[in-house]
Protein backbone atom coordinates (compact mmCIF):
# COMPACT_ATOMS: atom_id res chain seq x y z
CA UNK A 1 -122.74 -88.27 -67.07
CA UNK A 2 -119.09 -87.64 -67.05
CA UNK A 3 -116.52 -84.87 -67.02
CA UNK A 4 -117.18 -84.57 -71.27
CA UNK A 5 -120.78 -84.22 -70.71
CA UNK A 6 -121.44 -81.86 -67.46
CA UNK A 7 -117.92 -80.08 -68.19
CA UNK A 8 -115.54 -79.32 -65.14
CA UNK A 9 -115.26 -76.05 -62.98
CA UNK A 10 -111.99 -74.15 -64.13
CA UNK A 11 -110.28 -70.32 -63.43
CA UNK A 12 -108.20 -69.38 -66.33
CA UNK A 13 -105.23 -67.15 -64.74
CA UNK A 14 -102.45 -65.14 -65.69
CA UNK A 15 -100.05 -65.97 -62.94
CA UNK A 16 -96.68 -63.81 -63.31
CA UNK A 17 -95.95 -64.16 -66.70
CA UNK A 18 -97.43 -67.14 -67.65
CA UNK A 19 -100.81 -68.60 -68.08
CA UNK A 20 -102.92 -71.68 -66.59
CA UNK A 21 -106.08 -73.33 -65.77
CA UNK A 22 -106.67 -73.98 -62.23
CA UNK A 23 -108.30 -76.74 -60.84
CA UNK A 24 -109.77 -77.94 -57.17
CA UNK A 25 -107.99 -81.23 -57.12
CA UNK A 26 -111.85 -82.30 -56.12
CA UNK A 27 -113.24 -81.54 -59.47
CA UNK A 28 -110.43 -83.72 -61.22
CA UNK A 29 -110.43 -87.70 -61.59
CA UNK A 30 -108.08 -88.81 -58.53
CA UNK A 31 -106.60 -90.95 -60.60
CA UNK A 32 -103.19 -89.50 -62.52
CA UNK A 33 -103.73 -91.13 -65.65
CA UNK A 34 -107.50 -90.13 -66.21
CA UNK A 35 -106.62 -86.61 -65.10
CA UNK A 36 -104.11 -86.42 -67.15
CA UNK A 37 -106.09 -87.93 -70.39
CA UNK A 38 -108.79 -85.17 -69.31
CA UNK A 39 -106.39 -82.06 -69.22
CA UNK A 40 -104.35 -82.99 -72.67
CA UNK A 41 -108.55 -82.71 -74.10
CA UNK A 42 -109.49 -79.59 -72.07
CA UNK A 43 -106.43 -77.73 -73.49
CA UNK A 44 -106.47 -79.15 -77.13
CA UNK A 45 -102.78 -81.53 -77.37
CA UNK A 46 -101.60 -82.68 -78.95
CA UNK A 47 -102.11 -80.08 -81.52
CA UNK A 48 -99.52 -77.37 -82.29
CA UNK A 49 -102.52 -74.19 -82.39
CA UNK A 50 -104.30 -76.17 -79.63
CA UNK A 51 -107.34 -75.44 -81.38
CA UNK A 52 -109.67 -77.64 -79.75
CA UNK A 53 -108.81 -76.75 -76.34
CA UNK A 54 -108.01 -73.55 -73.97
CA UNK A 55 -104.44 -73.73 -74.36
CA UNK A 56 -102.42 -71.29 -75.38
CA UNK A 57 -100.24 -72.78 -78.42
CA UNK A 58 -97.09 -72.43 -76.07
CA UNK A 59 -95.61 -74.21 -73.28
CA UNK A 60 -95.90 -70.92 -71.16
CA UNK A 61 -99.42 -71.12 -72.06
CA UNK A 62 -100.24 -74.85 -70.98
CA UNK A 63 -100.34 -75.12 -67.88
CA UNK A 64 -102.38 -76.54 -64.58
CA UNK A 65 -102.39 -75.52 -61.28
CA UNK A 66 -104.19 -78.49 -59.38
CA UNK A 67 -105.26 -77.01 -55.36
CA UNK A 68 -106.55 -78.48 -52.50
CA UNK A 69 -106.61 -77.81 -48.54
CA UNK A 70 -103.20 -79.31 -47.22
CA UNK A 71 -102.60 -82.62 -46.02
CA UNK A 72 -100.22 -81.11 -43.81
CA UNK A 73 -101.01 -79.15 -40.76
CA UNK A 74 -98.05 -76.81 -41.20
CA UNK A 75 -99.81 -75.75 -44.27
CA UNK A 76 -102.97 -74.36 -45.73
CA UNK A 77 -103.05 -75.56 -49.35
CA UNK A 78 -101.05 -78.32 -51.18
CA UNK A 79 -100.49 -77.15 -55.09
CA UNK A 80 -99.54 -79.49 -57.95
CA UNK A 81 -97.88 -78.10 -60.70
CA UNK A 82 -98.57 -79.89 -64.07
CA UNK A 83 -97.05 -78.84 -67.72
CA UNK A 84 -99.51 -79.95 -70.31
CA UNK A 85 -97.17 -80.66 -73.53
CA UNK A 86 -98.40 -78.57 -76.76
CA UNK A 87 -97.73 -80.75 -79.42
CA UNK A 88 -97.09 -84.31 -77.55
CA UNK A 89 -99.50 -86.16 -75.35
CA UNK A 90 -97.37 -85.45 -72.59
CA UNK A 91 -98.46 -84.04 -68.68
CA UNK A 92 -95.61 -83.61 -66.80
CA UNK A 93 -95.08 -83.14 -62.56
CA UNK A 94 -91.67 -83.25 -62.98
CA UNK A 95 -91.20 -79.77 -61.88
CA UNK A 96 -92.35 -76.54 -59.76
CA UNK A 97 -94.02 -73.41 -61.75
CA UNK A 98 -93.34 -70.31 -59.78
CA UNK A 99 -95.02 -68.38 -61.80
CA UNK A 100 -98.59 -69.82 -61.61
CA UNK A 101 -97.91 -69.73 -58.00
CA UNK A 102 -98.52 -66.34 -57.57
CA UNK A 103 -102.10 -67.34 -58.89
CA UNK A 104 -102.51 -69.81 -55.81
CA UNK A 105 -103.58 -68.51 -53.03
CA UNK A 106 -106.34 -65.60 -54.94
CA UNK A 107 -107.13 -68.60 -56.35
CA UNK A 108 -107.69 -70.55 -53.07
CA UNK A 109 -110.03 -67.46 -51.50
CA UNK A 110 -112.27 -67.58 -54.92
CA UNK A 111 -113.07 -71.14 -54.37
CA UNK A 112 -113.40 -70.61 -50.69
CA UNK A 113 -110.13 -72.71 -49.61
CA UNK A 114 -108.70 -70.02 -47.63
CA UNK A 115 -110.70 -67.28 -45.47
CA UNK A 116 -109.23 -63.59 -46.77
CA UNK A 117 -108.00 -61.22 -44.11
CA UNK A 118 -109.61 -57.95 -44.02
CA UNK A 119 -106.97 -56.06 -45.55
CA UNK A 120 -104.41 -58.65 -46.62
CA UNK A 121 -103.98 -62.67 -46.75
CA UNK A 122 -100.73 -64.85 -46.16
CA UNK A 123 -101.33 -68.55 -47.02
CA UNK A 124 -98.40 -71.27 -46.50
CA UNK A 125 -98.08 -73.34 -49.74
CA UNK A 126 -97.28 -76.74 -49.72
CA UNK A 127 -95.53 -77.53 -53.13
CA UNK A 128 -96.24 -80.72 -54.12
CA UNK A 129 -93.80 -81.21 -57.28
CA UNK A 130 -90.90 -80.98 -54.91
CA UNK A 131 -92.37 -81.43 -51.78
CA UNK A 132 -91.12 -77.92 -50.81
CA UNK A 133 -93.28 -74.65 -49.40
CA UNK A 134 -93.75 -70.82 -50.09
CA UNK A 135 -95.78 -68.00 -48.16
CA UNK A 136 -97.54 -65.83 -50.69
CA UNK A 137 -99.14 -62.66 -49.23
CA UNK A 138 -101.57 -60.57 -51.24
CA UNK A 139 -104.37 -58.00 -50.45
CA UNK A 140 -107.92 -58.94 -49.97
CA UNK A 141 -109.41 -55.76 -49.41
CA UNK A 142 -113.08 -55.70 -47.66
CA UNK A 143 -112.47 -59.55 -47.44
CA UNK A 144 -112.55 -59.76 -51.37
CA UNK A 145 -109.05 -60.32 -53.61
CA UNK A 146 -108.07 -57.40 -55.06
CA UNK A 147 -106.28 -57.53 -58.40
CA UNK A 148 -105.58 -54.36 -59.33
CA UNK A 149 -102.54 -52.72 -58.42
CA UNK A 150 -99.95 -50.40 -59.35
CA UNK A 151 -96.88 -53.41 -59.76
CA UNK A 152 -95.32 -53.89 -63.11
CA UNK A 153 -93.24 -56.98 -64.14
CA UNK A 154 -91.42 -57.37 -66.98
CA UNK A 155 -93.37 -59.33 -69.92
CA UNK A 156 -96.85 -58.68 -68.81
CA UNK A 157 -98.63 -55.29 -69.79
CA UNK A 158 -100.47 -53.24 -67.14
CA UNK A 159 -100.18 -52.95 -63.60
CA UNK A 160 -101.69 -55.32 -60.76
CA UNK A 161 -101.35 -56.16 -57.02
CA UNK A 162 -98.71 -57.23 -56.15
CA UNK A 163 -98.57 -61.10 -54.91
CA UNK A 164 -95.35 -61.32 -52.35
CA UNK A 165 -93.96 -65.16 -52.51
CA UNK A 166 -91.42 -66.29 -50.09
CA UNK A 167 -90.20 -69.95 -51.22
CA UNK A 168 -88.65 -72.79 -48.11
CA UNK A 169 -87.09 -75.86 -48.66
CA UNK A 170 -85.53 -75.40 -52.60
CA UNK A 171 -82.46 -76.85 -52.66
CA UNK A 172 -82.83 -80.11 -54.53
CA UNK A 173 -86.14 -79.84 -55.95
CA UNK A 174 -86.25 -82.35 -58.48
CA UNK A 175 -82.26 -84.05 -57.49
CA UNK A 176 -81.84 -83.65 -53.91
CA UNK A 177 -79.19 -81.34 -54.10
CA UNK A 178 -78.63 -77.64 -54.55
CA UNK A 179 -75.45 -79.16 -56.45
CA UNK A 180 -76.38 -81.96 -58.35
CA UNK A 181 -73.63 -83.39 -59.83
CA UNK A 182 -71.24 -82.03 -56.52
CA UNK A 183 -69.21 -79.74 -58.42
CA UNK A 184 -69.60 -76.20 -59.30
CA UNK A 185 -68.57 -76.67 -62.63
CA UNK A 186 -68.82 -79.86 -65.32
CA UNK A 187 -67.70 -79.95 -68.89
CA UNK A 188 -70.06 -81.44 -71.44
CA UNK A 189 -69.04 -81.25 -74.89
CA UNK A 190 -65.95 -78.91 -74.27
CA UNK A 191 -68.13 -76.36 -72.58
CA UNK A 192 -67.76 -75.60 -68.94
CA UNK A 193 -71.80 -75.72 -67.31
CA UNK A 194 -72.98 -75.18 -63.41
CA UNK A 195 -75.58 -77.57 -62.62
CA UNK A 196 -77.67 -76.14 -60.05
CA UNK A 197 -81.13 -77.69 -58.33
CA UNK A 198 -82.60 -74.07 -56.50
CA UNK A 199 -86.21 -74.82 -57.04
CA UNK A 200 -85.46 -75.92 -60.94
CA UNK A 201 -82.83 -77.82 -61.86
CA UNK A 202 -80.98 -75.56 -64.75
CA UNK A 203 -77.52 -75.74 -66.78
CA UNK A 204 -76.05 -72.64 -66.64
CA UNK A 205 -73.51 -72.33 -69.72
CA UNK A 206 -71.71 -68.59 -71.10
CA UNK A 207 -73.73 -67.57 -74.19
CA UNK A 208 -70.38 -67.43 -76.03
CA UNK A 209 -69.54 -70.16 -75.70
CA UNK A 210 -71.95 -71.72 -77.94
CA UNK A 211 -71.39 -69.05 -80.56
CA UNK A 212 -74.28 -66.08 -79.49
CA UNK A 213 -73.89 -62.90 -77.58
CA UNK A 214 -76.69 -63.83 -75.20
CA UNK A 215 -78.41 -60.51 -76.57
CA UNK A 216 -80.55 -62.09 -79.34
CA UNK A 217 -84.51 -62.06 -79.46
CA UNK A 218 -86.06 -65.57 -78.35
CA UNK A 219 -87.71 -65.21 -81.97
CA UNK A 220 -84.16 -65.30 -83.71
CA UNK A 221 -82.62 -67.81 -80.92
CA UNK A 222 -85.79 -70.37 -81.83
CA UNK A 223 -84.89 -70.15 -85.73
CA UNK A 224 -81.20 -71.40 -85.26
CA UNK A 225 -81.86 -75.09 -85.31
CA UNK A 226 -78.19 -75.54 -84.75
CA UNK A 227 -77.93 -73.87 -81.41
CA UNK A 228 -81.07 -75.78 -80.49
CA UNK A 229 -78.80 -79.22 -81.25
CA UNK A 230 -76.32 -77.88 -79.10
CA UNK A 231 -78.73 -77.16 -75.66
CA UNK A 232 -80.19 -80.22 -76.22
CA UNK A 233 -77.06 -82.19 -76.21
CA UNK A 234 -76.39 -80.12 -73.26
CA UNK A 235 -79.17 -81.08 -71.28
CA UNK A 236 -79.55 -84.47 -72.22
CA UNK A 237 -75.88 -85.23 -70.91
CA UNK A 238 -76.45 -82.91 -67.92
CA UNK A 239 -79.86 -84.45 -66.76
CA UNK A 240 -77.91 -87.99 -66.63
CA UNK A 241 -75.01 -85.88 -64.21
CA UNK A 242 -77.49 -84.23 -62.20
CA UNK A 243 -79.26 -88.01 -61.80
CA UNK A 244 -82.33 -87.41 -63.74
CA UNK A 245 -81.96 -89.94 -65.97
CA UNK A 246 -82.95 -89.40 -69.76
CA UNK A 247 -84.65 -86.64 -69.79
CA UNK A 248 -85.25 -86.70 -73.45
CA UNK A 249 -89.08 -86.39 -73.12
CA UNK A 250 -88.85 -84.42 -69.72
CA UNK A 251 -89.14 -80.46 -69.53
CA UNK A 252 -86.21 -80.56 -67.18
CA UNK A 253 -83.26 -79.85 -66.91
CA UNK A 254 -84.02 -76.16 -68.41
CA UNK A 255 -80.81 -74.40 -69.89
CA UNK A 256 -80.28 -71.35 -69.49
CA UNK A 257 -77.31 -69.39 -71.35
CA UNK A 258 -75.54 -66.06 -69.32
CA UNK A 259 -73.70 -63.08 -70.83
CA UNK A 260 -72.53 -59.96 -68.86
CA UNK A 261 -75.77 -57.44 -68.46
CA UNK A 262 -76.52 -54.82 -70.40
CA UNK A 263 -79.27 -53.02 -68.86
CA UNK A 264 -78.53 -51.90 -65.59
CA UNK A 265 -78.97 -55.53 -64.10
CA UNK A 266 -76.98 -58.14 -62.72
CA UNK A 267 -76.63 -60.58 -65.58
CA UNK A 268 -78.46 -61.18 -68.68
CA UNK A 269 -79.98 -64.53 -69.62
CA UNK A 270 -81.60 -66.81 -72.60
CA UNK A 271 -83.38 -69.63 -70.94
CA UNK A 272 -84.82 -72.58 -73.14
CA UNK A 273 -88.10 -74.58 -72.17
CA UNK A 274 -86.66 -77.33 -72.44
CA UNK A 275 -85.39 -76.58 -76.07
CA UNK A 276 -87.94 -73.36 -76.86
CA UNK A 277 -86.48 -70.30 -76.31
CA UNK A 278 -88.23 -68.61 -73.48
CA UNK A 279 -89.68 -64.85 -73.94
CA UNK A 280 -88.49 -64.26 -70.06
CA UNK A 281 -87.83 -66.68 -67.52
CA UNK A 282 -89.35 -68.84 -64.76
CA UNK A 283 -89.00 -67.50 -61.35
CA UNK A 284 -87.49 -70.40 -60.19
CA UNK A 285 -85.31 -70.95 -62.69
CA UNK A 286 -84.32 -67.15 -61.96
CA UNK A 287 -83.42 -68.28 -58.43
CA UNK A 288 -81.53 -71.01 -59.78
CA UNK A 289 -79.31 -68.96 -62.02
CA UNK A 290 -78.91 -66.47 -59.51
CA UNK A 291 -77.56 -69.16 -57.16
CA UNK A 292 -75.55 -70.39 -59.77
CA UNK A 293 -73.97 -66.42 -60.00
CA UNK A 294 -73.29 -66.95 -56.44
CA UNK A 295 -71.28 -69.38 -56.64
CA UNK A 296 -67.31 -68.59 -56.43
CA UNK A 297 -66.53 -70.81 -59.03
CA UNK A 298 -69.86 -71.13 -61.30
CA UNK A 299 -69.77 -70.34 -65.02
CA UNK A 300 -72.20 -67.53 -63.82
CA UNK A 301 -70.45 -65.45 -62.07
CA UNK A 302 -68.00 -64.67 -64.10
CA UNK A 303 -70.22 -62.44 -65.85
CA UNK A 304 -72.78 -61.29 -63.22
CA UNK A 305 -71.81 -57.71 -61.52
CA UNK A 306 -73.93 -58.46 -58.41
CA UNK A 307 -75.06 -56.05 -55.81
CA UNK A 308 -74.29 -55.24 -52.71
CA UNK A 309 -77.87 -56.79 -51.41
CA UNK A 310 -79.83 -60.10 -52.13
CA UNK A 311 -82.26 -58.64 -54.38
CA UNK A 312 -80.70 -59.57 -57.58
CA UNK A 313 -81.95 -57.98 -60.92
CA UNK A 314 -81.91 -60.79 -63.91
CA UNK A 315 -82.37 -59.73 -67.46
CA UNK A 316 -84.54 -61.41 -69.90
CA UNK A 317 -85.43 -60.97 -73.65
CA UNK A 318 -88.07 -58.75 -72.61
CA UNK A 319 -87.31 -56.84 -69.51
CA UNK A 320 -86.20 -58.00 -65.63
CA UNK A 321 -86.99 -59.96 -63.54
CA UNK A 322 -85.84 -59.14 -59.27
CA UNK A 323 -85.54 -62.26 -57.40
CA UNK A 324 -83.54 -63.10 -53.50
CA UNK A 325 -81.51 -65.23 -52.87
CA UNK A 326 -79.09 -66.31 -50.08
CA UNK A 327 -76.59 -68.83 -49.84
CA UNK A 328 -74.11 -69.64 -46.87
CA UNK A 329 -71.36 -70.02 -48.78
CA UNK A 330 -69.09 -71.12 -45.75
CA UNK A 331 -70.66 -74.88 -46.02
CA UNK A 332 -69.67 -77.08 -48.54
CA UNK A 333 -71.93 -77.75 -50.48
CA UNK A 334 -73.28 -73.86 -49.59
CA UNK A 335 -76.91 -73.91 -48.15
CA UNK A 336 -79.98 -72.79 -49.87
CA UNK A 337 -80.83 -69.89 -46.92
CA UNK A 338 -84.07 -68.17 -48.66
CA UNK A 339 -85.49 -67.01 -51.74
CA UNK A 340 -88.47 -64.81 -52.91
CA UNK A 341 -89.72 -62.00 -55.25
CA UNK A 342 -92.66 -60.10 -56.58
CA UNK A 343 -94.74 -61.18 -58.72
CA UNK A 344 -98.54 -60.56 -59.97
CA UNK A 345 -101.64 -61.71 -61.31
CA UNK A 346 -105.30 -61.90 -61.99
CA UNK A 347 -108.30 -64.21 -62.90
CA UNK A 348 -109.13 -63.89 -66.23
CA UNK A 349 -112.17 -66.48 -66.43
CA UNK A 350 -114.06 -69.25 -64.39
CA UNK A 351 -116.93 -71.30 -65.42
CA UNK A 352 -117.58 -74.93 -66.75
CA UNK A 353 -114.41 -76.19 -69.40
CA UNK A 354 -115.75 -79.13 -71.46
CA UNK A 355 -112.74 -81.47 -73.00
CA UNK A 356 -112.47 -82.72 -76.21
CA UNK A 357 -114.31 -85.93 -76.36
């Protein structure tokens, strides 16, 4: 009997503000490339509606957490991070997913991974996309994880507990550099981009200059097929600077476009996945852009008004997002110090997923 037949143990989870099945790595082929042929059946691509499989239709909506105890001794669970492509046969490592992080470690306790604290658990995550780590800390009351709580984020409805991450090791995720291409600014078709590798590699360009205010709905942003032309040439050129290679089928770089904020934040953003407009935006591409507005001479911070603190509040299409970040900007190239923010989430299934034959 195989995987088709018996099905496969899954949790479907909202974690932060997207969406993902989650996986013991024990329950999936060890093999890459009949894991990955299983998870483009179990969530329906390549289809555009998906409609043969749990995903979601969207690339915030196809995604896989893969967990397991960690290899390493300084950590308690390794986590692989895998975007399932919607309409390609695609399954991509190439970068981390902050979002269904927050999903980890509650995760981790369900399956019996992790032993909860009384009150409240801290597990050390071992990131396995970028071989970096991140402490989440979230309440377990009575020994049990607790998801409901009174924290808010911007994109989700509802309240939930809040799920505390702390990320190490960023810089260079995917380039091996917080600076990828050594400079703090590059021109690419006559427009002046930061290139920055905080946990996602991202080119940072002014929303002006390619012709928007940086204010538009992602639903208006996705029907200009010119603009999209414009980020992909963008990114394509920039993924070769930062030393990715053609990235042509890769969902990195991400671009995200700044304009001064509007809403009480620190800057306002439009961040494409890799060419879809997103409907918020990744925590770590957050803490990416926020570097980038840190930087003295990025294209960023000419438009951020940044506070007097770390926390840092970015503004999205539909609400904020609070990440921190610190840099020591006396080195050259400045040093990723820390990051983290708040995020949330909650279980929203588990039983037996049977793929697409």
């Amino acid at each position: 009997m195989t995987a088709d037949d018996e099905g496969v143990r899954c949790m479907l989870m909202r974690g932060g503000t997207s969406k993902g099945a989650y996986f013991l790595a024990s329950d999936l082929p060890a093999d890459p490339v009949e894991r990955d042929d299983l998870l483009l059946r179990a969530l329906g691509s390549p289809d555009p509606r998906q409609i043969d499989g749990i995903g979601g239709a969207h690339p915030l909506t196809s995604k896989v957490a893969v967990v397991s105890p960690s290899a390493d001794p300084s950590a308690d669970l390794d986590y692989l991070f895998l975007q399932v492509a919607v309409d390609e046969p695609v399954v991509s490592a190439a970068q981390n997913c902050g979002n269904l992080l927050a999903g980890v470690g509650p995760f981790a306790v369900e399956r019996g991974l992790v032993t909860p604290g009384r009150e409240h658990t801290e597990v050390r995550i071992r990131l396995l996309n970028s071989g970096g780590a991140a402490t989440a800390s979230f309440p377990t009351p009575g020994g049990r994880v607790g998801y409901r709580g009174g924290t808010a984020i911007s994109g989700v409805p509802g309240t939930a507990a809040a799920v505390v991450l702390g990320f190490e090791d960023t810089a260079g995720s995917a380039t091996g550099g917080l600076l990828p291409t050594g400079r703090e600014v590059d021109v690419i078709d006559g427009v002046e981009v930061t290139c920055v590798d905080n946990g996602m590699p991202v080119v940072v360009a002014a929303a002006e200059d390619l012709g928007i205010t940086g204010y538009e709905p992602h639903e208006e942003l996705a029907a200009d097929e010119k603009l999209r032309e414009r980020v992909q040439s963008l990114r394509l050129q920039a993924g070769r600077l930062m030393g990715l290679g053609d990235v042509t089928g890769r969902p990195v770089p991400k671009t995200t476009l700044v304009a001064p904020p509007r809403d009480g934040g620190a800057l306002c953003t439009r961040t494409f996945i890799p060419l879809r407009p997103h409907a918020a935006i990744g925590v770590l591409g957050a803490v990416s852009v926020v570097t980038a507005a840190l930087l003295e001479n990025g294209v960023a911070r000419r438009y951020a008004r940044l506070p007097a603190g770390s926390r840092v509040d970015v503004e999205h299409p539909t609400g904020h997002l609070q990440v921190e970040v610190e840099l020591d900007l006396s080195t050259s190239p400045p040093t990723a110090l820390r990051a983290a923010n708040v995020r949330t989430a909650r279980k929203l299934f588990d039983g037996t997923l049977y793929p697409r034959p």
